[in-house]
C-alpha atoms as a PDB file:
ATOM      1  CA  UNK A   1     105.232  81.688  76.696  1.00  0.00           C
ATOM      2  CA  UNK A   2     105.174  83.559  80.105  1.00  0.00           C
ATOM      3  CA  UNK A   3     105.275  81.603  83.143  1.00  0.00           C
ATOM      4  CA  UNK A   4     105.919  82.511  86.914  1.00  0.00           C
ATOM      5  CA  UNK A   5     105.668  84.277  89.548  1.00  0.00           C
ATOM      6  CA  UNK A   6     108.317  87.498  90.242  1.00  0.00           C
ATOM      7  CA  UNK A   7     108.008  89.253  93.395  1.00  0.00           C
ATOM      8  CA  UNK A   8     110.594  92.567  93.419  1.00  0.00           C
ATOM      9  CA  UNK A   9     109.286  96.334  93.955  1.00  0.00           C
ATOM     10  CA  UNK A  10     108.647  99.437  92.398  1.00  0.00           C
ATOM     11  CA  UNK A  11     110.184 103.015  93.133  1.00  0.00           C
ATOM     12  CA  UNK A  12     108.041 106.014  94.055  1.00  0.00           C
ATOM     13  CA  UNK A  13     108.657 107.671  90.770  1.00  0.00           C
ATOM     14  CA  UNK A  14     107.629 103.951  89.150  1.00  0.00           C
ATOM     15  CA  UNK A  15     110.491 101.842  88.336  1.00  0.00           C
ATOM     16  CA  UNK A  16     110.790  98.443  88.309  1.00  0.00           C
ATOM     17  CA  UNK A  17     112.598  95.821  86.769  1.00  0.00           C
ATOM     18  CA  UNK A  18     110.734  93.165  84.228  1.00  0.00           C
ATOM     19  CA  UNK A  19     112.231  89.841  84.999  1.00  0.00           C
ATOM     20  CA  UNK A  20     114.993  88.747  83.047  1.00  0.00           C
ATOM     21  CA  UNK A  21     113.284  85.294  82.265  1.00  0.00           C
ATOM     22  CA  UNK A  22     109.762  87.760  80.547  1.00  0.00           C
ATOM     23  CA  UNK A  23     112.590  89.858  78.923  1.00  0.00           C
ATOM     24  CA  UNK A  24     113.892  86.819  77.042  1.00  0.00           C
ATOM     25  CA  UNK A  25     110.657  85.730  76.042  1.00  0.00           C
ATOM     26  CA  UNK A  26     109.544  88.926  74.808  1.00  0.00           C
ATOM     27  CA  UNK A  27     112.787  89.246  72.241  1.00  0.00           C
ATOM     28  CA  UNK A  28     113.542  85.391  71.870  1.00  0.00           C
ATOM     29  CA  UNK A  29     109.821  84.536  71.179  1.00  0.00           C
ATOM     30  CA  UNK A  30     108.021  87.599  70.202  1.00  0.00           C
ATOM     31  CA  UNK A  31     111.024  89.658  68.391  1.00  0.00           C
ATOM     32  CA  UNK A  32     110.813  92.588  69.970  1.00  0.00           C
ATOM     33  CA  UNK A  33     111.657  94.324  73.207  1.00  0.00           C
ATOM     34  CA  UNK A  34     108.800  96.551  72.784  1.00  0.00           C
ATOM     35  CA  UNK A  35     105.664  95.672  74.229  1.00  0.00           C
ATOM     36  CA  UNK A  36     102.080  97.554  75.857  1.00  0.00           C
ATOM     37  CA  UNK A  37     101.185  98.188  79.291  1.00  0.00           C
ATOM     38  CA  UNK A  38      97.544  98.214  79.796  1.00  0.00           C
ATOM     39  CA  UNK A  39      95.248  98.053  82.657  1.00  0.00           C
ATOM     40  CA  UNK A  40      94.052  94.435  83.049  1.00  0.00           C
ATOM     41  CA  UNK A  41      90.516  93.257  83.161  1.00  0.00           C
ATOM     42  CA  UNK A  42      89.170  93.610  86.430  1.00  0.00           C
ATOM     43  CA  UNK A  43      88.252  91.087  88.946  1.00  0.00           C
ATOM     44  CA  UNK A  44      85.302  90.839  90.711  1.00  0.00           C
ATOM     45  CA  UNK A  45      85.732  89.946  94.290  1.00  0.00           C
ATOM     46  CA  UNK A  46      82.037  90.012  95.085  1.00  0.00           C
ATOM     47  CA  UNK A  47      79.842  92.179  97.200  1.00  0.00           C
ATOM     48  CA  UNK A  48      80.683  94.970  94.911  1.00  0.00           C
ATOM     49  CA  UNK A  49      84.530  94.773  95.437  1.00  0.00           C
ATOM     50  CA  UNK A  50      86.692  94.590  91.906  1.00  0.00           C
ATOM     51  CA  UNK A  51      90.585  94.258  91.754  1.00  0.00           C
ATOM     52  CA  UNK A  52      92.826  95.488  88.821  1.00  0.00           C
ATOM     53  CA  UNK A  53      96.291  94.899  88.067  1.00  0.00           C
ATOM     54  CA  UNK A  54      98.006  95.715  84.846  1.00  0.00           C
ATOM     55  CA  UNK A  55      98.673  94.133  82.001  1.00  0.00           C
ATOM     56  CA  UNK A  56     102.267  93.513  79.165  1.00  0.00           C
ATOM     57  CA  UNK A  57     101.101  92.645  76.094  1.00  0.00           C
ATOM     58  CA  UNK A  58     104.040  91.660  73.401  1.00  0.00           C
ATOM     59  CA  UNK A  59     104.177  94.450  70.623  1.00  0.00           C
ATOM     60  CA  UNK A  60     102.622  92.821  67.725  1.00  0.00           C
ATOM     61  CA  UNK A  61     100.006  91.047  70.466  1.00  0.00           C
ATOM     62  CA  UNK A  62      98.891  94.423  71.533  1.00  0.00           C
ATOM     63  CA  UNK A  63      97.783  95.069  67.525  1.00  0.00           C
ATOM     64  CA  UNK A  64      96.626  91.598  67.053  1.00  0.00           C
ATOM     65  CA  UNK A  65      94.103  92.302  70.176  1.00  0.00           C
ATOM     66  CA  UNK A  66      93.027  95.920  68.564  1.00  0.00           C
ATOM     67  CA  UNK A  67      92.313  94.446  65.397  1.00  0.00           C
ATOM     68  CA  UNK A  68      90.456  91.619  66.627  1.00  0.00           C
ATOM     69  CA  UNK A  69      88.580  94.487  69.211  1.00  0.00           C
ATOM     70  CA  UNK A  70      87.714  96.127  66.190  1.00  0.00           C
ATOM     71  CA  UNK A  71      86.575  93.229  64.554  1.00  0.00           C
ATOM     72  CA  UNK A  72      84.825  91.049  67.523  1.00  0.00           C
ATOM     73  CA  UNK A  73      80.746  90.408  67.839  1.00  0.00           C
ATOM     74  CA  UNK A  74      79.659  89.607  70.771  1.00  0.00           C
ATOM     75  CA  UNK A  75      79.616  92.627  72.814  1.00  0.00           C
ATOM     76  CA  UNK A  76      77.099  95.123  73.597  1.00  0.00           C
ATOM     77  CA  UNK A  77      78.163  99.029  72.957  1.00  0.00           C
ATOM     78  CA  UNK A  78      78.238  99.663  76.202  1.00  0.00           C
ATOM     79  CA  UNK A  79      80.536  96.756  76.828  1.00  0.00           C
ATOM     80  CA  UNK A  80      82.774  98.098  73.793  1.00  0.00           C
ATOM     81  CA  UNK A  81      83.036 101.197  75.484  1.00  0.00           C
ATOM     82  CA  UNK A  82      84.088 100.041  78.991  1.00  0.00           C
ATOM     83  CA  UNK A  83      86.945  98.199  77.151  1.00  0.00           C
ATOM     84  CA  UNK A  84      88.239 100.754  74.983  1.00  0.00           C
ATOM     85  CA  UNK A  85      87.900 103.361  78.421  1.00  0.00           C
ATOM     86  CA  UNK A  86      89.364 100.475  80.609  1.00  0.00           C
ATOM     87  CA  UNK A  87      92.069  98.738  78.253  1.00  0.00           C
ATOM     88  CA  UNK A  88      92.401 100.692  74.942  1.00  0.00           C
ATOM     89  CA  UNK A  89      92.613 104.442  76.084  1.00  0.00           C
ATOM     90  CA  UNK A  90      95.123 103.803  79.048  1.00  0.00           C
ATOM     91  CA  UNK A  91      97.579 101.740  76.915  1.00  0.00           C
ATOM     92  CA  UNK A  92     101.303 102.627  76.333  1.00  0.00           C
ATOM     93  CA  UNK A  93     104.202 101.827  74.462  1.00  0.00           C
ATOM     94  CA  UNK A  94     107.166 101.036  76.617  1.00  0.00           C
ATOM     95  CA  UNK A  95     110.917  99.412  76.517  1.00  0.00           C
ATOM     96  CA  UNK A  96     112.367  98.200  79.266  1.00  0.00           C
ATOM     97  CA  UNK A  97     116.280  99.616  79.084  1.00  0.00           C
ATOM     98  CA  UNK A  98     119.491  97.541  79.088  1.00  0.00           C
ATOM     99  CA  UNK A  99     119.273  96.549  82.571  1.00  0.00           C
ATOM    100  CA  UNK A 100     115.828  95.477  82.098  1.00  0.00           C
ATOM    101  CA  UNK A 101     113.717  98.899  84.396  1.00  0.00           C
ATOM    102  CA  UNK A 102     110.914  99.721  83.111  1.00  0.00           C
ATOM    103  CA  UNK A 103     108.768 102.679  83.618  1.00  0.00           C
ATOM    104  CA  UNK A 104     105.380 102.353  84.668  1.00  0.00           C
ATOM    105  CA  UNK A 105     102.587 105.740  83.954  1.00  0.00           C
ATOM    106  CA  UNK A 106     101.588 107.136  86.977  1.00  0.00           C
ATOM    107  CA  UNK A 107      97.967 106.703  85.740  1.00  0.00           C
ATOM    108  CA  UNK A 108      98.515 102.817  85.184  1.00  0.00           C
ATOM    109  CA  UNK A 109     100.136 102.624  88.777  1.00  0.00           C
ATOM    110  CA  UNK A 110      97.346 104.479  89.958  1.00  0.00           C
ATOM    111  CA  UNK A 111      94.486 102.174  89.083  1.00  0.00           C
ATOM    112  CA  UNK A 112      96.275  98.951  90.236  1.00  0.00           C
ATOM    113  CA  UNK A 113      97.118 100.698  93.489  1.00  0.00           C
ATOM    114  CA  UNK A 114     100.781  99.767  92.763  1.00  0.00           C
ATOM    115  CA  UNK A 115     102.748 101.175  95.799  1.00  0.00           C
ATOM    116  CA  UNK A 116     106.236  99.258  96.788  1.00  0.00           C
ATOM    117  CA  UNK A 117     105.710  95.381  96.447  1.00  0.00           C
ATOM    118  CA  UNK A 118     104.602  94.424  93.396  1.00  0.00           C
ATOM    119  CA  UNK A 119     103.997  90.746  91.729  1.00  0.00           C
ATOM    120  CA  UNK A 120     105.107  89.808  87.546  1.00  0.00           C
ATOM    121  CA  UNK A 121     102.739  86.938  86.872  1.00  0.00           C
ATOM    122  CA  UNK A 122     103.161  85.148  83.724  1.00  0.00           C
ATOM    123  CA  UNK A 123     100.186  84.155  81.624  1.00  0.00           C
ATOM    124  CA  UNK A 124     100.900  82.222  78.705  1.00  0.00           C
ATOM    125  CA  UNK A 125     100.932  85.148  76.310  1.00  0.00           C
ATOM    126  CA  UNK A 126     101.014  88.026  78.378  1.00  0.00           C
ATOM    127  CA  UNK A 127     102.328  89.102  81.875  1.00  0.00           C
ATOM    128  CA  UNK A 128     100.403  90.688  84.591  1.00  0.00           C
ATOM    129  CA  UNK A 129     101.500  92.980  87.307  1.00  0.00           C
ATOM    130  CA  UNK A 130      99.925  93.108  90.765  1.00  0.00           C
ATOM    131  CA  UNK A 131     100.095  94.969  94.007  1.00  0.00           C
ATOM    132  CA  UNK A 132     100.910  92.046  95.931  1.00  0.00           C
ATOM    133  CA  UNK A 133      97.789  92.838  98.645  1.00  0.00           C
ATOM    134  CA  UNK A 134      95.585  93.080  95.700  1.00  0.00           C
ATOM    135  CA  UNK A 135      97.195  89.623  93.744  1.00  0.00           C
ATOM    136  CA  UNK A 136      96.415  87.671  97.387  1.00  0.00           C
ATOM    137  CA  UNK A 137      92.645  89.123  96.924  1.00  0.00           C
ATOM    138  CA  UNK A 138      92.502  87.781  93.714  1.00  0.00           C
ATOM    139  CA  UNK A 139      93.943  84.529  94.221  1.00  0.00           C
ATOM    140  CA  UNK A 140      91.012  83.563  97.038  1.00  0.00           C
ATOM    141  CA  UNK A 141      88.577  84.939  94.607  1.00  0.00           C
ATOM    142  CA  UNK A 142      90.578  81.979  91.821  1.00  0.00           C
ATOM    143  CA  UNK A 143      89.914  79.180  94.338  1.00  0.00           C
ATOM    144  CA  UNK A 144      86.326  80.224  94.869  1.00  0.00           C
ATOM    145  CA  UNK A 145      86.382  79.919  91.133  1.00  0.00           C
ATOM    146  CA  UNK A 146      88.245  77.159  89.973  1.00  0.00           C
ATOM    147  CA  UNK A 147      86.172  74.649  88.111  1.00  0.00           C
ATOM    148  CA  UNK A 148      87.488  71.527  90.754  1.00  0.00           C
ATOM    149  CA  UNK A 149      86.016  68.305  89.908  1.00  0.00           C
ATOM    150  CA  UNK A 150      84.721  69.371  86.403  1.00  0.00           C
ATOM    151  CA  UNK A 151      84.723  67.082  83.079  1.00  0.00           C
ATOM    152  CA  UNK A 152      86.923  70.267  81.465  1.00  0.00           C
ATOM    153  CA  UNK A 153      89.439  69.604  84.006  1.00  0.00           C
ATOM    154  CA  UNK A 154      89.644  66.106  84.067  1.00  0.00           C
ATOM    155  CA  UNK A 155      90.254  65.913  79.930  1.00  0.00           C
ATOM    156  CA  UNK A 156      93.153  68.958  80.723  1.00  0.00           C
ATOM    157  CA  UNK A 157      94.597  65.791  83.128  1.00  0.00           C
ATOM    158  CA  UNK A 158      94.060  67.496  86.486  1.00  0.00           C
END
């Protein structure tokens, strides 16, 4: 599983280096140093306001979420459509080389405003990257949110 927090850059031509700790995870745990880079779901910050970062899924993940796509209920066309525009269509393939730099699309950098200081967040099964000014927005938007004093929490043991 991913977990942590990486802070490190990214290059004007978009390199940057996946953290050792993901890379590990990705081969040890996963078997493969492929994976996807996708935009991630955005975030509404209120009054209108949405924040995107970008999303690494592991290699066979990223097929396991298009078949389950493909197969899912529960969504209305227009929904399906705004995911495949949003997630689906932008994805690509990527390796990150021996010393662990990655490339990131110029159209993937471009919708999470990624500029010089950039965030890896781990998320259980995937890893999300973040400007850093837009991962601050979205972390006061997750304490606005977070369910604090609910029943759900209290049987997680928090």
């Amino acid at each position: 599983m991913f977990r942590g927090i990486f802070e490190t850059s990214i290059d004007g031509k978009g390199r940057t280096s996946l953290p050792a700790k993901f890379r590990e995870v990705l081969v040890d745990v996963h078997g493969d140093e492929r994976f996807f880079i996708t935009n991630s779901s955005p975030v509404d910050l209120g009054g209108g306001s949405f924040s995107t970062g970008l999303l690494i899924f592991p290699y066979q993940r990223w097929f396991e979420f298009e078949e389950n796509f493909r197969a899912g209920k529960g969504l209305t066309s227009a929904q399906r459509n705004s995911v495949m525009r949003t997630i689906i269509s932008p994805a690509t393939e990527c390796t990150a080389d021996k010393l662990g730099r990655l490339l990131i699309p110029p159209h993937l950098r471009k919708s999470a405003a990624l500029e010089r200081e950039i965030m890896f967040v781990g998320v259980l099964d995937k890893i999300e990257i973040w400007s850093q000014a837009e991962r601050e927005k979205v972390r006061v938007q997750d304490m606005r949110n977070f369910p604090s004093d609910t029943e759900a929490m209290a049987e997680l043991g928090l």
